[in-house]
Protein backbone atom coordinates (compact mmCIF):
# COMPACT_ATOMS: atom_id res chain seq x y z
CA UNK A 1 84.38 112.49 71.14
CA UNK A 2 87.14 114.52 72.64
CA UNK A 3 89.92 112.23 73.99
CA UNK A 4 90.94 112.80 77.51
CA UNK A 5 95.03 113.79 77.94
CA UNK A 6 97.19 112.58 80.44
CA UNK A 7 99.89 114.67 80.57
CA UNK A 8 104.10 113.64 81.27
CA UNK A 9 104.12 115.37 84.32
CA UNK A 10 101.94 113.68 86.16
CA UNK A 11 104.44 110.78 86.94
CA UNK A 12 106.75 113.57 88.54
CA UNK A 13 103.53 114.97 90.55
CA UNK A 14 104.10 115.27 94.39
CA UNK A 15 100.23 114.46 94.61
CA UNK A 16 99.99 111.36 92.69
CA UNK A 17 103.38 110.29 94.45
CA UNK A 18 101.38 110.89 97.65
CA UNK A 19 99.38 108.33 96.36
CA UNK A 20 100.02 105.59 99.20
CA UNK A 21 99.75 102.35 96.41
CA UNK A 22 99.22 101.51 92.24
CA UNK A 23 95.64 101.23 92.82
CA UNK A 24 94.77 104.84 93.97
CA UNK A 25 97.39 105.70 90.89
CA UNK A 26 95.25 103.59 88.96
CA UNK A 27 92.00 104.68 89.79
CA UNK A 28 92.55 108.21 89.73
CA UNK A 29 93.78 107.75 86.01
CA UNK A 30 90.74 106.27 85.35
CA UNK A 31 88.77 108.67 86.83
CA UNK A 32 90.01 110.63 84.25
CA UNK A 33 89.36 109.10 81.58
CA UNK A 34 85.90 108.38 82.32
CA UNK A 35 85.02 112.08 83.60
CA UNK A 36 82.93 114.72 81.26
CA UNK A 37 84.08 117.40 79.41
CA UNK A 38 84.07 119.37 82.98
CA UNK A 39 86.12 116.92 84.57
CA UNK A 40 83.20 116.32 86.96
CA UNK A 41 81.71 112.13 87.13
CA UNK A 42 79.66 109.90 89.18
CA UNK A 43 81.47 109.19 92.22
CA UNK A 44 78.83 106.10 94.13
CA UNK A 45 81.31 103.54 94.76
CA UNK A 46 78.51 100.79 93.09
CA UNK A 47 78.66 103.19 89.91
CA UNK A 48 83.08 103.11 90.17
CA UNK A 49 83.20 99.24 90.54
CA UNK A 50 80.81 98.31 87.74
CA UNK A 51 81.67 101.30 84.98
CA UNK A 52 85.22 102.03 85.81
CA UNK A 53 87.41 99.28 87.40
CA UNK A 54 84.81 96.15 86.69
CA UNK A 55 88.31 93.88 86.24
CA UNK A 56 89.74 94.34 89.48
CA UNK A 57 89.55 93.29 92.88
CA UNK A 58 88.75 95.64 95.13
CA UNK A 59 85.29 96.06 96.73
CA UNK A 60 83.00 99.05 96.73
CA UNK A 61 84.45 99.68 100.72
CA UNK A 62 88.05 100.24 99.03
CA UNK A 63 86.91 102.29 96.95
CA UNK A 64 85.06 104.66 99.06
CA UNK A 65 88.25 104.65 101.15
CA UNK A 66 90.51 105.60 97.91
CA UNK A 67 88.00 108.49 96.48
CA UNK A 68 88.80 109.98 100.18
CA UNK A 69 92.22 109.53 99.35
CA UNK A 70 92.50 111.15 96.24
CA UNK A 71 90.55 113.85 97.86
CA UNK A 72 92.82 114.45 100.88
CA UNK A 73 96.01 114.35 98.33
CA UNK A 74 94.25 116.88 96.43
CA UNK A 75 93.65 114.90 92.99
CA UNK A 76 90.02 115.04 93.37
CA UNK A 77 87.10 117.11 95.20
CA UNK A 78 84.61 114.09 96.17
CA UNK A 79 81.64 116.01 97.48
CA UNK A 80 77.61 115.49 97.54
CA UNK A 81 74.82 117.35 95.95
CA UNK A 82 71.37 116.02 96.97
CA UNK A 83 72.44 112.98 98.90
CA UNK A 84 74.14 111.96 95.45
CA UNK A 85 78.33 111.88 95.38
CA UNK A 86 80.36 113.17 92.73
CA UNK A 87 83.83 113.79 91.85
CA UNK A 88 85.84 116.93 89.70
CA UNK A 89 89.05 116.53 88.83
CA UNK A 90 91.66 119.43 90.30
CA UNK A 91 93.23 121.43 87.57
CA UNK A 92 91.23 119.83 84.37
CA UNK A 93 91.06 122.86 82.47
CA UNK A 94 95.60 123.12 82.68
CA UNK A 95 95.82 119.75 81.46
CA UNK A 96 92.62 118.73 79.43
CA UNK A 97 91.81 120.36 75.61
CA UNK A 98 88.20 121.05 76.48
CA UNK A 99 86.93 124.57 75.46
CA UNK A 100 83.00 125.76 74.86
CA UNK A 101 82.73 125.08 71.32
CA UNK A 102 83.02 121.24 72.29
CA UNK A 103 82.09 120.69 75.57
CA UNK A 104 78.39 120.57 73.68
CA UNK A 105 76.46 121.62 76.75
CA UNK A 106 76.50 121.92 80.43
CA UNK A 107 77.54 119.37 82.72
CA UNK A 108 75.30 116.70 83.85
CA UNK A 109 76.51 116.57 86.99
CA UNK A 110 76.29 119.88 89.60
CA UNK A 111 78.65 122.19 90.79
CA UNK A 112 81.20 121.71 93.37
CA UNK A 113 79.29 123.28 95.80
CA UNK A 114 81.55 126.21 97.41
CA UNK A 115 80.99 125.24 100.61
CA UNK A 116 83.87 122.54 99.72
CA UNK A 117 85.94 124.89 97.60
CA UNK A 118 86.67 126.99 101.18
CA UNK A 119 86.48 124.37 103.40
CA UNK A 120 89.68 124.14 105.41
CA UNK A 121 87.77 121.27 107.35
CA UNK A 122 88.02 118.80 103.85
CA UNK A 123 91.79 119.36 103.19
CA UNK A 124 93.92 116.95 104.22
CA UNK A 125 91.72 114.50 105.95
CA UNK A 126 90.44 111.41 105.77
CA UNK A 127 87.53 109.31 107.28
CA UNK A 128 87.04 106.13 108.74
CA UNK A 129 85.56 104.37 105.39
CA UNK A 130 82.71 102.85 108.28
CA UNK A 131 81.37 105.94 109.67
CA UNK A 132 81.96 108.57 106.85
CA UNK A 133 79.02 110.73 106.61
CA UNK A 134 79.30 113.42 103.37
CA UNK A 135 76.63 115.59 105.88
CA UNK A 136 78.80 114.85 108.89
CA UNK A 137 81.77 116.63 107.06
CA UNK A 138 79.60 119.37 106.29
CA UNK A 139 78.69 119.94 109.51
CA UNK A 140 81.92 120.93 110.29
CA UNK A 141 81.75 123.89 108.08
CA UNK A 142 81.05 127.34 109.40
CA UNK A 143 77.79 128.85 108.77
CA UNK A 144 76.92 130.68 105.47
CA UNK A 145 78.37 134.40 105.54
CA UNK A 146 80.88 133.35 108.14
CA UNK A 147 84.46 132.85 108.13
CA UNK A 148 86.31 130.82 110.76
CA UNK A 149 90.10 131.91 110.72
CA UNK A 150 92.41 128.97 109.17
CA UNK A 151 93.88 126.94 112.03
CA UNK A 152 97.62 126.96 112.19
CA UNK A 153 99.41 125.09 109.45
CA UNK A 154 101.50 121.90 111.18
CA UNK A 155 105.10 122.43 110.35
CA UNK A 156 108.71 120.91 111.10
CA UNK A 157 110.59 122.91 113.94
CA UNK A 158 114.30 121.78 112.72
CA UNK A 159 115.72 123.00 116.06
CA UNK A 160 113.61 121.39 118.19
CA UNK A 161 112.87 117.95 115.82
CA UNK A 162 109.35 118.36 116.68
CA UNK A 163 106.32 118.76 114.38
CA UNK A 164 104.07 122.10 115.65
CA UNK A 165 101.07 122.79 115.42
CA UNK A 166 99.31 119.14 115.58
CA UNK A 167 95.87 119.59 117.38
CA UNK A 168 94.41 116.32 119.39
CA UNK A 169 91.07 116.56 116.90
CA UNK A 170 93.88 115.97 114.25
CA UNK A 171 95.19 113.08 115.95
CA UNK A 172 92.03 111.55 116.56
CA UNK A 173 90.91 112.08 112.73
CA UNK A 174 94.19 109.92 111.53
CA UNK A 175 93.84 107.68 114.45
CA UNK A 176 89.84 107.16 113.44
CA UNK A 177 91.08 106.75 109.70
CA UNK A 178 94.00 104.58 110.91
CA UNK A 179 92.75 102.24 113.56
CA UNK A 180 95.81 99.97 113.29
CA UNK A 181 98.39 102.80 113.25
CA UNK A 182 99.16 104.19 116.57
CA UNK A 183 99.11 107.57 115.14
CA UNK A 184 101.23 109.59 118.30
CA UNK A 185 104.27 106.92 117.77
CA UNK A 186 104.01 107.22 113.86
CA UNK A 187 104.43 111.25 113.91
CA UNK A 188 107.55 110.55 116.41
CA UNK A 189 108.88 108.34 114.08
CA UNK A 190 108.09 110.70 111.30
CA UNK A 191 109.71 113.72 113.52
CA UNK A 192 113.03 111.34 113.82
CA UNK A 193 113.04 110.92 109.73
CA UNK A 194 112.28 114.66 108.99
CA UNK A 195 115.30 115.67 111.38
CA UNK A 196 117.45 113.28 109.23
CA UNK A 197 116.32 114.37 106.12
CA UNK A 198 116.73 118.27 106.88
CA UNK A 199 117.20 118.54 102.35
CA UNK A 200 113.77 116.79 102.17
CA UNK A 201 111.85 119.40 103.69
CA UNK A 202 108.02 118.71 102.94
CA UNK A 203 105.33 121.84 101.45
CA UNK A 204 102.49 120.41 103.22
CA UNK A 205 103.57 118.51 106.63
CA UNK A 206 99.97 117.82 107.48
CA UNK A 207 99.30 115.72 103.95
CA UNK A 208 102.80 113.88 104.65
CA UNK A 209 102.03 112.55 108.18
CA UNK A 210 98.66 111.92 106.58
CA UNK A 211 100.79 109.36 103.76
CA UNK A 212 103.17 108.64 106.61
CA UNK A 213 100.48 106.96 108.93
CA UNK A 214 98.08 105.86 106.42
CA UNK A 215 101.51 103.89 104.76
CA UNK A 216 101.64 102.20 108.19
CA UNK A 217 98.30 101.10 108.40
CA UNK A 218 98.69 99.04 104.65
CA UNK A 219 101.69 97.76 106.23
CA UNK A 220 100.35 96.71 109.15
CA UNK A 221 100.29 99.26 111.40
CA UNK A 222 101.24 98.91 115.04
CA UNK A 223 98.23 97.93 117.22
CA UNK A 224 98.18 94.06 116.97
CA UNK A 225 94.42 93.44 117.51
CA UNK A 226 93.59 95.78 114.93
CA UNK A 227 95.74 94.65 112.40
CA UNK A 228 95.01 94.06 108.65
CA UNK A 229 91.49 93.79 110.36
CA UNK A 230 89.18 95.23 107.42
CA UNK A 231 85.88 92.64 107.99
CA UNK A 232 84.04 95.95 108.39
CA UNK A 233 84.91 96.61 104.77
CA UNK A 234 83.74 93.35 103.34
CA UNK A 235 79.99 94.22 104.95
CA UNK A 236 80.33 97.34 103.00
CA UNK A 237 80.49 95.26 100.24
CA UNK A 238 78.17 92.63 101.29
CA UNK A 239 75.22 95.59 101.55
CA UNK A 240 75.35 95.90 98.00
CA UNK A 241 71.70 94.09 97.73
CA UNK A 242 69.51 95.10 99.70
């Protein structure tokens, strides 16, 4: 059996730093090390918690939440063939040692399909972990044999110390995602740090106010009621059994 390789760099990878706590970290390693020789695996949170990380804690709700994650950081692609999810593994074939003369077959587990390669819809963006829908996200696509033109990127006007380009459906995505963040105060808090920071200047804005807010809601997050209030999660994993 070909071992898996985890390489040096990834400790010094903007994505996996992105990573908003040791238990993403974890898990994505994991997912690693458990994937095929395509870098592709089972990705049904019930098939994670019982194969993968059956010593730890969190319930199948985390983990649905982290694969999302991983996905919006760009660590993963966690998409859905025939009502079944799966993961892949970004850039397996730089790092891993897999070739065809031992990969011994195809993979058992389908293509990404490229619906979610193109999607600009999928990249940077999480969903609320109680109404996620893998169709609903789909839905969002264009049509087959169209192209929608990419929406502005968001970027840091250093003159101004405002962030551009955020759209209200953006806001309402992280504030969906985020319910105990108040998402419009956390990007003018992020605004006041980038305008401090002018030698910190991000590559992807949208995926850092992603981290930023997301950071606030494991902290916390601003809206008292809604606080550390996760009970929805716990019914996730409480519909295990049927």
């Amino acid at each position: 059996m070909t071992r898996r390789l985890i390489d040096s760099t990834l400790s010094q990878s903007d994505k996996f730093n992105d990573c908003p706590d040791h238990f993403h970290r974890i898990l994505y390693v994991l997912l690693i090390a458990h994937a095929d020789p395509y870098g592709r695996g089972d990705a049904s949170p019930q098939g994670i918690k019982y194969k993968i990380i059956p010593g730890l804690d969190e319930t199948k709700g985390d983990i649905f939440k982290a694969l999302n994650v991983l996905h919006s950081v760009g660590l993963i692609v966690f998409y859905e063939v025939c009502e079944k999810l799966h993961y892949a593994i970004t850039q397996w074939e730089k790092f891993q040692s897999f070739n065809e003369s031992n990969r011994r077959g195809i993979s058992k587990y389908p293509d990404i399909p490229e619906s979610f390669l193109n999607s600009a819809a999928l990249c940077g963006t999480v969903y609320s972990l109680d109404k996620i829908n893998i169709n609903k996200i789909k839905s969002t696509l264009a049509p087959d044999g169209q192209t929608d033109p990419l929406p502005p990127q968001i970027e840091f006007n250093f003159e101004t110390s405002k962030f551009e380009n955020v759209t209200d459906e953006q806001v309402e995505l992280w504030q969906e995602a985020f319910p105990a963040s108040d998402v419009r105060g956390q990007i003018l808090k992020a605004a006041i740090w980038a305008a401090a920071n002018p030698k910190k200047r991000k590559k992807d804005w949208k995926r850092f106010l992603g981290n930023w807010v997301g950071r606030n809601q494991e902290q916390g997050g601003d809206i008292p009621s809604q606080k550390r209030d996760y009970s929805h999660l716990n019914e996730v994993a409480k519909g295990d059994t049927p």
